[in-house]
C-alpha atoms as a PDB file:
ATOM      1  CA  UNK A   1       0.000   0.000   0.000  1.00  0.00           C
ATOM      2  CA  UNK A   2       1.559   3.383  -0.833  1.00  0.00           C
ATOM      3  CA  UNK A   3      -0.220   6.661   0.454  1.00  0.00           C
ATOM      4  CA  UNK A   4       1.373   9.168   2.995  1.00  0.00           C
ATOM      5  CA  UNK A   5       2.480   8.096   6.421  1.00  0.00           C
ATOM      6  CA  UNK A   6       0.194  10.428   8.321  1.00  0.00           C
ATOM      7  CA  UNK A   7      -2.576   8.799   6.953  1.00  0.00           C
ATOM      8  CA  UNK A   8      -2.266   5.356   7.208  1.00  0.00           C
ATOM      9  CA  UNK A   9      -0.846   6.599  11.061  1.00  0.00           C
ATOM     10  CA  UNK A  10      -4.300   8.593  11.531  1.00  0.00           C
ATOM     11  CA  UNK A  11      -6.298   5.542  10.173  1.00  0.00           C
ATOM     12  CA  UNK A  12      -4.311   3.204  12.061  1.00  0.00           C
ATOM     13  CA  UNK A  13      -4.324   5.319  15.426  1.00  0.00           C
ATOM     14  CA  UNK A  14      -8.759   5.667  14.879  1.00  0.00           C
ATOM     15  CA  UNK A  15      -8.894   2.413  14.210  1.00  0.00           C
ATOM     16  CA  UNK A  16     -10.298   0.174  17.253  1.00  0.00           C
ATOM     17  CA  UNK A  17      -7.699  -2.609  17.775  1.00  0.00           C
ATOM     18  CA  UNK A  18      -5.186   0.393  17.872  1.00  0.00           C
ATOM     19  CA  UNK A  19      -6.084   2.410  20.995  1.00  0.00           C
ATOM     20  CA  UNK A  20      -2.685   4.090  20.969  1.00  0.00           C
ATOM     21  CA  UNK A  21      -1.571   3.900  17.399  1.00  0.00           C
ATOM     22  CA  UNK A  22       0.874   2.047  15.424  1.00  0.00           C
ATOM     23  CA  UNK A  23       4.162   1.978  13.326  1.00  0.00           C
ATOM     24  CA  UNK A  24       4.454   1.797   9.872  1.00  0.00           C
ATOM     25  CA  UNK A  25       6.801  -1.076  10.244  1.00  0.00           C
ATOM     26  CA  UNK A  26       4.858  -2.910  13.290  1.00  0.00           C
ATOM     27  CA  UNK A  27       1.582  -2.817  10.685  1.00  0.00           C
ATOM     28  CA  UNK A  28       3.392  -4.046   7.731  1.00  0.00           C
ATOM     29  CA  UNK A  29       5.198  -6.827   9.522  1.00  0.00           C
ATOM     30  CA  UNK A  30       1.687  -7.472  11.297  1.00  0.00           C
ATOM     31  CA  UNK A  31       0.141  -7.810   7.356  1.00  0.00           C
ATOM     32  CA  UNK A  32       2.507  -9.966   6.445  1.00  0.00           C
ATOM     33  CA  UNK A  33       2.267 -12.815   9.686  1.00  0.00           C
ATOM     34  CA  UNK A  34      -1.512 -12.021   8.276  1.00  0.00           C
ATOM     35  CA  UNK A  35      -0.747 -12.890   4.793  1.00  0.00           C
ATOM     36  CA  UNK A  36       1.237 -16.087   5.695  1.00  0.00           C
ATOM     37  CA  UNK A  37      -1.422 -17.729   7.838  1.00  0.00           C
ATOM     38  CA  UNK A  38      -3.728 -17.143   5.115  1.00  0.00           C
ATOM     39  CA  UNK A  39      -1.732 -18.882   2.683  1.00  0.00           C
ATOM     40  CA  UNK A  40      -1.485 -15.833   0.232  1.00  0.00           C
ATOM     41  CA  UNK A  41       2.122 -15.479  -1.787  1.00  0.00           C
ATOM     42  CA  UNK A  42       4.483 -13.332  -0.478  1.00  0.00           C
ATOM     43  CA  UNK A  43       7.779 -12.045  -1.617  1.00  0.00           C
ATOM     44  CA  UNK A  44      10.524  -9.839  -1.053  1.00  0.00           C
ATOM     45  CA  UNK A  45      13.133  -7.423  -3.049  1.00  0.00           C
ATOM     46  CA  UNK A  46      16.143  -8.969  -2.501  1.00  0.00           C
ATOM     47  CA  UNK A  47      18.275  -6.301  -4.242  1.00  0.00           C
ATOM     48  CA  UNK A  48      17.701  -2.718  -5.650  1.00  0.00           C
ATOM     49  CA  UNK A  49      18.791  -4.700  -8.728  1.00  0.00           C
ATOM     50  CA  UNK A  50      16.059  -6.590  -8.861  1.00  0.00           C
ATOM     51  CA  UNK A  51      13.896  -4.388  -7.742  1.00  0.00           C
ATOM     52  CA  UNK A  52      14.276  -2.280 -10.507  1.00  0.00           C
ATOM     53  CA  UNK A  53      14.302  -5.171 -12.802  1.00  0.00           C
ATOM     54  CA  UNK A  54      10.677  -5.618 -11.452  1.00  0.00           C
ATOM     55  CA  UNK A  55       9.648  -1.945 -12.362  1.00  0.00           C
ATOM     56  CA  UNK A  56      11.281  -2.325 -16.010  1.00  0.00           C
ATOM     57  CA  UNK A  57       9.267  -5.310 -16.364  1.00  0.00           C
ATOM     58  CA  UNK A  58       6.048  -4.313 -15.216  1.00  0.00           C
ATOM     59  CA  UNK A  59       6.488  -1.121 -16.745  1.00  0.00           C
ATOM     60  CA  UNK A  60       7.226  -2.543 -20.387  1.00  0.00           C
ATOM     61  CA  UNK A  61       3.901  -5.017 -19.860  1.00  0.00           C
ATOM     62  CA  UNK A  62       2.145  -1.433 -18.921  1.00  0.00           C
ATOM     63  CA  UNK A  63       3.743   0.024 -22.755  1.00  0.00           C
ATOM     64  CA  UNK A  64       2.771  -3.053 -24.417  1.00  0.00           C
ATOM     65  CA  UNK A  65      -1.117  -3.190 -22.862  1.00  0.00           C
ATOM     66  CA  UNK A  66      -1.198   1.162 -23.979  1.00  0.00           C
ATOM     67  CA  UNK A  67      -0.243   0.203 -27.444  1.00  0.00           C
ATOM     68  CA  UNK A  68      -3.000  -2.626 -27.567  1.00  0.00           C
ATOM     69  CA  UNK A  69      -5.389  -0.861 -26.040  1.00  0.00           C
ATOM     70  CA  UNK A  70      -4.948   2.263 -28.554  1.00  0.00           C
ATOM     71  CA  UNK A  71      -5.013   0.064 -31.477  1.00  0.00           C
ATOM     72  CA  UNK A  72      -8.425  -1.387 -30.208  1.00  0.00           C
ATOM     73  CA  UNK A  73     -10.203   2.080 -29.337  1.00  0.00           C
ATOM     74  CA  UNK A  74      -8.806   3.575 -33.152  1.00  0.00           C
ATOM     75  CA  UNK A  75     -10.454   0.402 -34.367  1.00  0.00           C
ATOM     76  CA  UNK A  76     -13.919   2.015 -33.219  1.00  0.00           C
ATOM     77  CA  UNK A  77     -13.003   5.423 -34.350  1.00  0.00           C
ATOM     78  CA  UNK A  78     -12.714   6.468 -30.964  1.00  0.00           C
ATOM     79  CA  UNK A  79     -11.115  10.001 -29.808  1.00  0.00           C
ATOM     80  CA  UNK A  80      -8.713   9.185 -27.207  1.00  0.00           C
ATOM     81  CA  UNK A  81      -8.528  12.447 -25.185  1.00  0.00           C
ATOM     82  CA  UNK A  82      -4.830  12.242 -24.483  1.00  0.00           C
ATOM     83  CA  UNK A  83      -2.381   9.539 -25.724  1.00  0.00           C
ATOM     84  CA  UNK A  84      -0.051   8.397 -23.654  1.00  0.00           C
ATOM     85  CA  UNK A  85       2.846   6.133 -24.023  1.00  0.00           C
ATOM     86  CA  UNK A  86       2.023   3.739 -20.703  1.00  0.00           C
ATOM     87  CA  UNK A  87      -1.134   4.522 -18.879  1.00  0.00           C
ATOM     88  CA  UNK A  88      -3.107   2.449 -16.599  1.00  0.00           C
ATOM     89  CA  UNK A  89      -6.409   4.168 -18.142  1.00  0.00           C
ATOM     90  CA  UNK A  90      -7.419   5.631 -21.800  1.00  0.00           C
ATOM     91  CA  UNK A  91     -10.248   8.585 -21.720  1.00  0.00           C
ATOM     92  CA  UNK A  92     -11.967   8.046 -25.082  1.00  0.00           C
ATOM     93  CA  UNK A  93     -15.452   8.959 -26.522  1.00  0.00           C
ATOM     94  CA  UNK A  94     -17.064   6.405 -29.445  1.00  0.00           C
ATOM     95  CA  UNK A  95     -18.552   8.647 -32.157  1.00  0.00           C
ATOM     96  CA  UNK A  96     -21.876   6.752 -31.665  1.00  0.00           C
ATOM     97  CA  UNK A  97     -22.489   7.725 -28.062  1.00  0.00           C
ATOM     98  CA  UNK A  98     -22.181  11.195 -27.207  1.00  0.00           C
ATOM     99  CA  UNK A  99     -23.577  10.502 -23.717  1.00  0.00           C
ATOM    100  CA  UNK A 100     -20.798   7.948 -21.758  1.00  0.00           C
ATOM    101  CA  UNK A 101     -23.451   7.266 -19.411  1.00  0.00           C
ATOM    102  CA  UNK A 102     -25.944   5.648 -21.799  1.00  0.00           C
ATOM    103  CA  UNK A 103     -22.854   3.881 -23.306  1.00  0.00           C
ATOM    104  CA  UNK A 104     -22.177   2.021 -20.050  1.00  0.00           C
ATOM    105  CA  UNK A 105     -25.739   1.045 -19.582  1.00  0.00           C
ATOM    106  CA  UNK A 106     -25.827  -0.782 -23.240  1.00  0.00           C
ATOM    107  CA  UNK A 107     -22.112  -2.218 -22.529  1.00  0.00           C
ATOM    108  CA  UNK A 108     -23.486  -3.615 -18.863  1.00  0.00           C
ATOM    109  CA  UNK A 109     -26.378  -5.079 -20.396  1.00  0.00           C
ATOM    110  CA  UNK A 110     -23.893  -6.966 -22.090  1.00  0.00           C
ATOM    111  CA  UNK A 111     -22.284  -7.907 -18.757  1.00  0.00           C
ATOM    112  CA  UNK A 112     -19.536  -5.391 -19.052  1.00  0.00           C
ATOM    113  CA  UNK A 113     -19.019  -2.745 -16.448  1.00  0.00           C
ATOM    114  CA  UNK A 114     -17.422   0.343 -18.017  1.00  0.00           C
ATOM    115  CA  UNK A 115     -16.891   3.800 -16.132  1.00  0.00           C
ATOM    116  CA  UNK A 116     -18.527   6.821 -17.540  1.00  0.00           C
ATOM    117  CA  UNK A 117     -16.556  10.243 -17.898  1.00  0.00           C
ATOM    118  CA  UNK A 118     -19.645  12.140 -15.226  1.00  0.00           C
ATOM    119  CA  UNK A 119     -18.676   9.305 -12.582  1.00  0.00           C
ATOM    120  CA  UNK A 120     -15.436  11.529 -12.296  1.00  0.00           C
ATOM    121  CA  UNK A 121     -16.949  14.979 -12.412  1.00  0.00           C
ATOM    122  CA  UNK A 122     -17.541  17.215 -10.439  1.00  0.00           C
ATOM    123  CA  UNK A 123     -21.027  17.998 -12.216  1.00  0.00           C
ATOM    124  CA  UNK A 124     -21.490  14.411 -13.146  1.00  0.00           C
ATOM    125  CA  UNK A 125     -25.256  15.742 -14.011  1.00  0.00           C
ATOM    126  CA  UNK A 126     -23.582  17.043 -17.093  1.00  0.00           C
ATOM    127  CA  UNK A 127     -22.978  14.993 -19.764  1.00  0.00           C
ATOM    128  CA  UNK A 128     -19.633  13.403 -21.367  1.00  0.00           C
ATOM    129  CA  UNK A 129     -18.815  11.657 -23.827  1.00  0.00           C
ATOM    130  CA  UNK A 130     -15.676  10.074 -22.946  1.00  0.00           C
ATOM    131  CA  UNK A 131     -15.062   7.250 -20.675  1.00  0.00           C
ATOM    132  CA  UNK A 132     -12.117   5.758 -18.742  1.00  0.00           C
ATOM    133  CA  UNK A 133     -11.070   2.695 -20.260  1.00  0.00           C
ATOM    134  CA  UNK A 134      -9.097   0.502 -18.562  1.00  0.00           C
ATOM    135  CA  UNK A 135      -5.940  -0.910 -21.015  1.00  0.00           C
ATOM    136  CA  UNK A 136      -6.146  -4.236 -19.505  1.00  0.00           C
ATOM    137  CA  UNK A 137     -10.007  -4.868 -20.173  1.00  0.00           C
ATOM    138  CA  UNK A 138      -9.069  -3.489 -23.736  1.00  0.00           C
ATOM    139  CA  UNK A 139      -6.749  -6.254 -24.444  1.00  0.00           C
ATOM    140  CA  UNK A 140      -9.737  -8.900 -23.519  1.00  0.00           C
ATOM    141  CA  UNK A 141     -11.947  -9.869 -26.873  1.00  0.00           C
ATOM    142  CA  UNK A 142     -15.229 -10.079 -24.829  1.00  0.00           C
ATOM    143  CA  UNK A 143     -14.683  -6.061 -23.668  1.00  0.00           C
ATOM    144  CA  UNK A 144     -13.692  -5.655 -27.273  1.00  0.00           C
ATOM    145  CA  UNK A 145     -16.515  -7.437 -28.579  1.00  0.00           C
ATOM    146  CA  UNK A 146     -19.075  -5.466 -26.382  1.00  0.00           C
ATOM    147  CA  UNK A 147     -17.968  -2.446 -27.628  1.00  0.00           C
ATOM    148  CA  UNK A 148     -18.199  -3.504 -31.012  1.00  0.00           C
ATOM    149  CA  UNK A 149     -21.806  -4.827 -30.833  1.00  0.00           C
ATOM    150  CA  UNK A 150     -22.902  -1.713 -29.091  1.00  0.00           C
ATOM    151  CA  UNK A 151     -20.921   0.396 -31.551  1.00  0.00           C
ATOM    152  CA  UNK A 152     -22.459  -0.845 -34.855  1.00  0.00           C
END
């Protein structure tokens, strides 16, 4: 988990089975004793070599996921608000649907949950066009396919 120190500390301290707080360190070695007994993996950086290895690597599957994700969105005519060389999200708007929200009602009736652009306004009575796509879902032919039958 990665957010500033005085929150998780705030959280942590408000939190009942922490009457007088807790360290950063105490927590995470308390979440992983947690994470063991449950039987979930667990690893370690063993080097900053590695480490970084790690980032390179996730950040090149990141690239790659982008790229298909682009490809798939120009393949609807799409506007992709801002391209971006490695992003977790695309904002795009399909030429057919001018209103996002409508959009994600016809792609959940297809069993595909898809966040609309007013979900992340501050007016979200106004209406958008775009949507946040997420490059991962892009890559799967079922999202791709919904898209497409609600697109033609």
């Amino acid at each position: 988990m990665c957010t500033p120190f005085a929150l998780i500390h705030s959280l942590a301290e408000n939190y009942l089975g922490f009457p007088t707080g807790v360290s950063g360190h105490e927590l995470a070695g308390n979440a992983f004793v947690q994470a063991v007994k449950f039987g979930a993996a667990t690893g370690q950086i063993r080097s900053p070599q590695s480490g970084r290895r790690h980032t390179n690597q996730l950040q090149d599957k990141l690239r790659r996921a982008t790229e298909t994700a682009k490809r798939a969105l120009k393949k609807l005519d799409a506007h992709i608000f801002k391209e971006s060389d490695q992003s977790m999200y695309l904002w795009a708007a399909l030429p057919e649907w001018p209103d996002s929200l409508k959009l994600a009602k016809a792609m959940l009736e297809r069993g595909v949950t898809l966040a609309p652009g007013a979900v992340f306004s501050p007016t979200p009575d106004q209406v958008s066009a775009y949507c946040r796509f997420n490059v991962a879902y892009l890559a799967d032919e079922r999202f791709v396919n919904a898209l497409r039958a609600v697109s033609a």
